[in-house]
Protein backbone atom coordinates (compact mmCIF):
# COMPACT_ATOMS: atom_id res chain seq x y z
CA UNK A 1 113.31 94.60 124.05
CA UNK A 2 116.09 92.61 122.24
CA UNK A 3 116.55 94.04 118.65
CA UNK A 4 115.01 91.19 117.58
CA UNK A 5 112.13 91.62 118.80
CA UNK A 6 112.33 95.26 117.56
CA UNK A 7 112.79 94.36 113.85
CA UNK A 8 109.58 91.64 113.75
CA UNK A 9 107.01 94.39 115.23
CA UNK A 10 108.45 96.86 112.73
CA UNK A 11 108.26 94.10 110.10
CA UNK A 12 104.43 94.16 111.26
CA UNK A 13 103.94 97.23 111.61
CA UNK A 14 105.08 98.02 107.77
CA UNK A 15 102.89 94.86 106.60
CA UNK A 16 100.47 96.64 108.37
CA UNK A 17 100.38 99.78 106.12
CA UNK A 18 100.58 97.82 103.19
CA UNK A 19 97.15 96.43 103.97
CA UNK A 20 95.97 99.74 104.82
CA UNK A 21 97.12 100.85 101.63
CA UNK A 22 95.86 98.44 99.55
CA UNK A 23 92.83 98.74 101.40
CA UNK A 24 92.57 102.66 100.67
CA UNK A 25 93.48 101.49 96.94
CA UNK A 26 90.73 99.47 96.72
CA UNK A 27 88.42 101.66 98.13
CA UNK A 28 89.11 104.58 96.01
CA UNK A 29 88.27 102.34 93.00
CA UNK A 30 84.86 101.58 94.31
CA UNK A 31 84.27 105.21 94.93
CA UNK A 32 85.08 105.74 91.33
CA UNK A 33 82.46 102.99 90.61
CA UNK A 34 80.36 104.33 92.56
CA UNK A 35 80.68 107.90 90.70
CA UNK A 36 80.19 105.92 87.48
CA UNK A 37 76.93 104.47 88.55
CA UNK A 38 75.63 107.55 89.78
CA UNK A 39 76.33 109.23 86.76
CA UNK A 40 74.70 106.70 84.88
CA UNK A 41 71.67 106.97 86.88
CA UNK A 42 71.32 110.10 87.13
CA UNK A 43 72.65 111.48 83.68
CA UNK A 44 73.31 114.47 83.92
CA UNK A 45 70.08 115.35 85.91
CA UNK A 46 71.35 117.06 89.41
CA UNK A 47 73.88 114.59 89.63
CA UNK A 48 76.71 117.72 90.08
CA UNK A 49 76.82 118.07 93.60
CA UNK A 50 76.34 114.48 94.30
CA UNK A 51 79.30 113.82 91.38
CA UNK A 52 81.48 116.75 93.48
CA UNK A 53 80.85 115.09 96.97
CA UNK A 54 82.25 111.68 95.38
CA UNK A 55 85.15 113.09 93.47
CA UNK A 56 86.02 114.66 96.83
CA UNK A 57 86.10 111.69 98.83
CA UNK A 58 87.66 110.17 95.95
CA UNK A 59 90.69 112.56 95.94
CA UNK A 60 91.11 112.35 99.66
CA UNK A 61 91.77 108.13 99.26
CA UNK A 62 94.12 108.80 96.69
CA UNK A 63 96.12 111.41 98.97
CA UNK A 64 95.32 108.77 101.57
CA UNK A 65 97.11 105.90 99.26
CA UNK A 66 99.87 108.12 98.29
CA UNK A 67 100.67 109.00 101.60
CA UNK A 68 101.31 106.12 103.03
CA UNK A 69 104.61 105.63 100.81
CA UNK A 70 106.70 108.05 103.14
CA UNK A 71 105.61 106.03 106.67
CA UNK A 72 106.17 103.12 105.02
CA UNK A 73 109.88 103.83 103.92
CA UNK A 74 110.19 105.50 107.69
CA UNK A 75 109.44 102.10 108.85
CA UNK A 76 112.11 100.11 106.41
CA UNK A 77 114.67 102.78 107.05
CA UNK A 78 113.91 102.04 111.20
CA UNK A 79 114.07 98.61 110.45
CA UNK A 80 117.50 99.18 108.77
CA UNK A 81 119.14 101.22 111.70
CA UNK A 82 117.89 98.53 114.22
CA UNK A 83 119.58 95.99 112.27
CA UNK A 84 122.97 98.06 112.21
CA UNK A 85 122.76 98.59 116.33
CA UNK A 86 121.60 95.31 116.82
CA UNK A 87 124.45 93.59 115.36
């Protein structure tokens, strides 16, 4: 594989994780809507555990989200080294 050819699945792959995280982003903010309406429904009544179960999964996107950052720069940094050998 020519370094080339290296460099535009890499390029892929990193536009790849930005949709991912964007994705993640977006779906953390509908959790919090979610949470919202739930509360609102419920206020107050037994909505606790049901409240805890969404902040939970809402946490774990934002992890998610934020932990895409360091595979992303792994990818651009990969890119950059490619670049160096390939020329």
């Amino acid at each position: 594989m020519s370094a080339a050819e290296m460099i535009a699945k890499l390029a892929a792959a990193s536009q790849k994780l930005d949709e991912a995280r964007a994705k993640t982003a977006a779906a953390a903010q509908d959790a919090a809507e979610a949470r919202s309406l739930v509360a609102g429904a419920l206020q107050g009544v037994a909505a606790g555990p049901l409240i805890g179960a969404i902040d939970s999964y809402q946490q774990a996107l934002t992890r998610a989200v934020q932990g895409c950052q360091p595979a992303t720069q792994q990818v651009q940094e990969t890119i950059a080294k490619v670049r160096v050998l390939g020329n």
